[in-house]
C-alpha atoms as a PDB file:
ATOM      1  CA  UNK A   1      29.836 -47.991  86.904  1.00  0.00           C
ATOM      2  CA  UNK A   2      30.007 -50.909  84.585  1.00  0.00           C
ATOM      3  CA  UNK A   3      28.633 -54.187  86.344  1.00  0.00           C
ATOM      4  CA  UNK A   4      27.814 -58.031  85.004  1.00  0.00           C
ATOM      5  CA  UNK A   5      25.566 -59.616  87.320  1.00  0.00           C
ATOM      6  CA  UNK A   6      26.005 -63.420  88.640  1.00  0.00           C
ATOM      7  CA  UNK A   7      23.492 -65.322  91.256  1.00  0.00           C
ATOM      8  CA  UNK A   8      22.185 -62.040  91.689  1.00  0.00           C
ATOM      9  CA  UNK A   9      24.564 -60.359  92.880  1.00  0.00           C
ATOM     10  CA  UNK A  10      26.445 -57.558  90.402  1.00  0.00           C
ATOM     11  CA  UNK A  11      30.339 -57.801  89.828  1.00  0.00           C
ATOM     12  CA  UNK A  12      31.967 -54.393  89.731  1.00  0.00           C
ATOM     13  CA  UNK A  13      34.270 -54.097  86.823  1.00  0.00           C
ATOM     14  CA  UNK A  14      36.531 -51.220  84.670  1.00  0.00           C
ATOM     15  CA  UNK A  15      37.805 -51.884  81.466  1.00  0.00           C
ATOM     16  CA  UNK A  16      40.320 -49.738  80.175  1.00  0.00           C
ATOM     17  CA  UNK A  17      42.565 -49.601  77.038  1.00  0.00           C
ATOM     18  CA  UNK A  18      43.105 -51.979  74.280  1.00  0.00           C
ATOM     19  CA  UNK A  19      44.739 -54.932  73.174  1.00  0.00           C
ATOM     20  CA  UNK A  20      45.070 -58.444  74.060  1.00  0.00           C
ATOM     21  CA  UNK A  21      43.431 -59.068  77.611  1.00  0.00           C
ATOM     22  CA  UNK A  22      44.396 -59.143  81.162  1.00  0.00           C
ATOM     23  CA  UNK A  23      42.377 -59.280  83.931  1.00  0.00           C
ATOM     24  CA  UNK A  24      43.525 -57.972  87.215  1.00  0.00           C
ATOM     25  CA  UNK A  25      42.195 -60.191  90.657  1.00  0.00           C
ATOM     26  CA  UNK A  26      43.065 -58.648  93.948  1.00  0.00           C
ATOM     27  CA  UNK A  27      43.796 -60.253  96.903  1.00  0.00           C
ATOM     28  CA  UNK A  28      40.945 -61.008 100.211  1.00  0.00           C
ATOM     29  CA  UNK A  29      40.238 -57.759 101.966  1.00  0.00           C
ATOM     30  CA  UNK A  30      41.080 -55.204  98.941  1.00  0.00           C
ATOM     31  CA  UNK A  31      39.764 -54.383  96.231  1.00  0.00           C
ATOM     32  CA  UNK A  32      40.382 -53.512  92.434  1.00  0.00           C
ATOM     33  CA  UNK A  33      41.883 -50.375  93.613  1.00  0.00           C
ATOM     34  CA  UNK A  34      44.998 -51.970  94.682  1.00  0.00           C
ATOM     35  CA  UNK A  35      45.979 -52.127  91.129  1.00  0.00           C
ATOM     36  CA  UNK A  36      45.456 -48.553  90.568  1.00  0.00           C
ATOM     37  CA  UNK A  37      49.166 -47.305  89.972  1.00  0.00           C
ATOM     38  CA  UNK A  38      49.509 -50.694  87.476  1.00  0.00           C
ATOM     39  CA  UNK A  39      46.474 -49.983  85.288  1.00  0.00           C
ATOM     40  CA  UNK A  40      47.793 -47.006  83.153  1.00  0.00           C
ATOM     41  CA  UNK A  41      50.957 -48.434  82.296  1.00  0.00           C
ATOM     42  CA  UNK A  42      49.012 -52.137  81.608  1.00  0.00           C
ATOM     43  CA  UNK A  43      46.147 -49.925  79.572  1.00  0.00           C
ATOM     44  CA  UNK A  44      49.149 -48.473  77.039  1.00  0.00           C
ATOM     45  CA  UNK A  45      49.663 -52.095  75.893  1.00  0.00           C
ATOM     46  CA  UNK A  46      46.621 -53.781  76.725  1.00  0.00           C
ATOM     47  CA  UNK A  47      43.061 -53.969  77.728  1.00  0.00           C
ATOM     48  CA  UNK A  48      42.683 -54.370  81.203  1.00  0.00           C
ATOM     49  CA  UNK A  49      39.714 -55.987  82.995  1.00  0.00           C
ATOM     50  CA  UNK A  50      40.211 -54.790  86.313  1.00  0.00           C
ATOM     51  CA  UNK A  51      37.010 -56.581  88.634  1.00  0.00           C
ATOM     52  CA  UNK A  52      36.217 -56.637  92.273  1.00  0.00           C
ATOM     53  CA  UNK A  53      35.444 -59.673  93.772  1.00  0.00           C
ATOM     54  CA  UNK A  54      31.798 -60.032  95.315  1.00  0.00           C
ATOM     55  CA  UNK A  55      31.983 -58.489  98.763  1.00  0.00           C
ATOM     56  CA  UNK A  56      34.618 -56.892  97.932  1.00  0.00           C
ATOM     57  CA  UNK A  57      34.955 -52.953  96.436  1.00  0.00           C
ATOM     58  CA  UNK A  58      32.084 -52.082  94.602  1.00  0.00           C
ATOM     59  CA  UNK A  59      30.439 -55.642  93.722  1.00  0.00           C
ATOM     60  CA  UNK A  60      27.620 -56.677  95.418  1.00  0.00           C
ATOM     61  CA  UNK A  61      27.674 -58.934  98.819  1.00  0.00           C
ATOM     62  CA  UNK A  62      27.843 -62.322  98.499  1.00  0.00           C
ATOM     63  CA  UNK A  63      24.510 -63.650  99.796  1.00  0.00           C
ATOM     64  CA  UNK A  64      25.883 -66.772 101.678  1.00  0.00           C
ATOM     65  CA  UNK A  65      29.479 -68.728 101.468  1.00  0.00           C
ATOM     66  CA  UNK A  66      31.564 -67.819  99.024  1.00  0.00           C
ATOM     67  CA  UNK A  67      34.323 -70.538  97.372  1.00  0.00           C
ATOM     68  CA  UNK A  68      36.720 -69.524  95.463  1.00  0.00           C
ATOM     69  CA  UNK A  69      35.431 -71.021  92.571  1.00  0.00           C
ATOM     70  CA  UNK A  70      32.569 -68.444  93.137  1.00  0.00           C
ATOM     71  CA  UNK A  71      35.042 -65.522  92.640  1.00  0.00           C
ATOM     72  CA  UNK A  72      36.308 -67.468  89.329  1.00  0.00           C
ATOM     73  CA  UNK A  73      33.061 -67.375  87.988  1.00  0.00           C
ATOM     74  CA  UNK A  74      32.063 -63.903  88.810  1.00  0.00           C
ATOM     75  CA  UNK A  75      34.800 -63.013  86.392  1.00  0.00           C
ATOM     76  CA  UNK A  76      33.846 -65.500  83.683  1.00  0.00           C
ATOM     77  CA  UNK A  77      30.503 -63.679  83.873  1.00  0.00           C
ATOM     78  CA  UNK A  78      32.386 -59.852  83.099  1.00  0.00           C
ATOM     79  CA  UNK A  79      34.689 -61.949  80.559  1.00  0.00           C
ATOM     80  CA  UNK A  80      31.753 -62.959  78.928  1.00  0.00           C
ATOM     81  CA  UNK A  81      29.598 -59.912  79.682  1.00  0.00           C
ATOM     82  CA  UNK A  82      32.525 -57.943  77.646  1.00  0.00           C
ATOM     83  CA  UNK A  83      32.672 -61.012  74.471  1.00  0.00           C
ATOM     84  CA  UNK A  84      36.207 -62.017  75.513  1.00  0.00           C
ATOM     85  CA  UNK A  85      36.784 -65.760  75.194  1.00  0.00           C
ATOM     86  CA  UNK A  86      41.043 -65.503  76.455  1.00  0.00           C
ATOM     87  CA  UNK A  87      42.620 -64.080  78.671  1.00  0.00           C
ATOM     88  CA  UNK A  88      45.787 -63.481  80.653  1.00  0.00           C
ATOM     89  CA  UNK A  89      44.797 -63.576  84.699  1.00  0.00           C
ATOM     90  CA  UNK A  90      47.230 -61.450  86.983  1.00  0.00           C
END
């Protein structure tokens, strides 16, 4: 289970397939699994970062409030946990 910690709390991620980047956010109360039937056809053109927000899925809780800004730099933490410096956010 790959994971990129931030504040201490680890970030749940998959990345699958190749190509220029997207990264997959799901909405409050779900998790990365919502974009299960997406990922394979995404994966055939590109690589897909597919992270669950803290509290959410498999990430750790969030220890506290949570802003969104929080949830935006969870996944700057896996962006730059996997080198990427662009991306595409869906």
């Amino acid at each position: 289970m790959p994971t990129a910690e931030h504040q201490g709390i680890p970030i749940h991620f998959a990345d699958t397939g190749s190509g220029p980047p997207v990264v997959l956010g799901h909405s409050f109360l779900c998790s990365g699994e919502m974009w299960a039937p997406q990922v394979p056809a995404l994966a055939e053109s590109f690589r897909v970062i597919n992270v669950d927000c803290r509290g959410h899925g498999r990430s750790g809780r969030a220890k506290g409030r949570c802003t969104l800004y929080d949830l935006v730099a969870d996944q700057l933490v896996v962006l730059d946990h996997l080198g990427i410096e662009r991306a595409v956010w869906a």
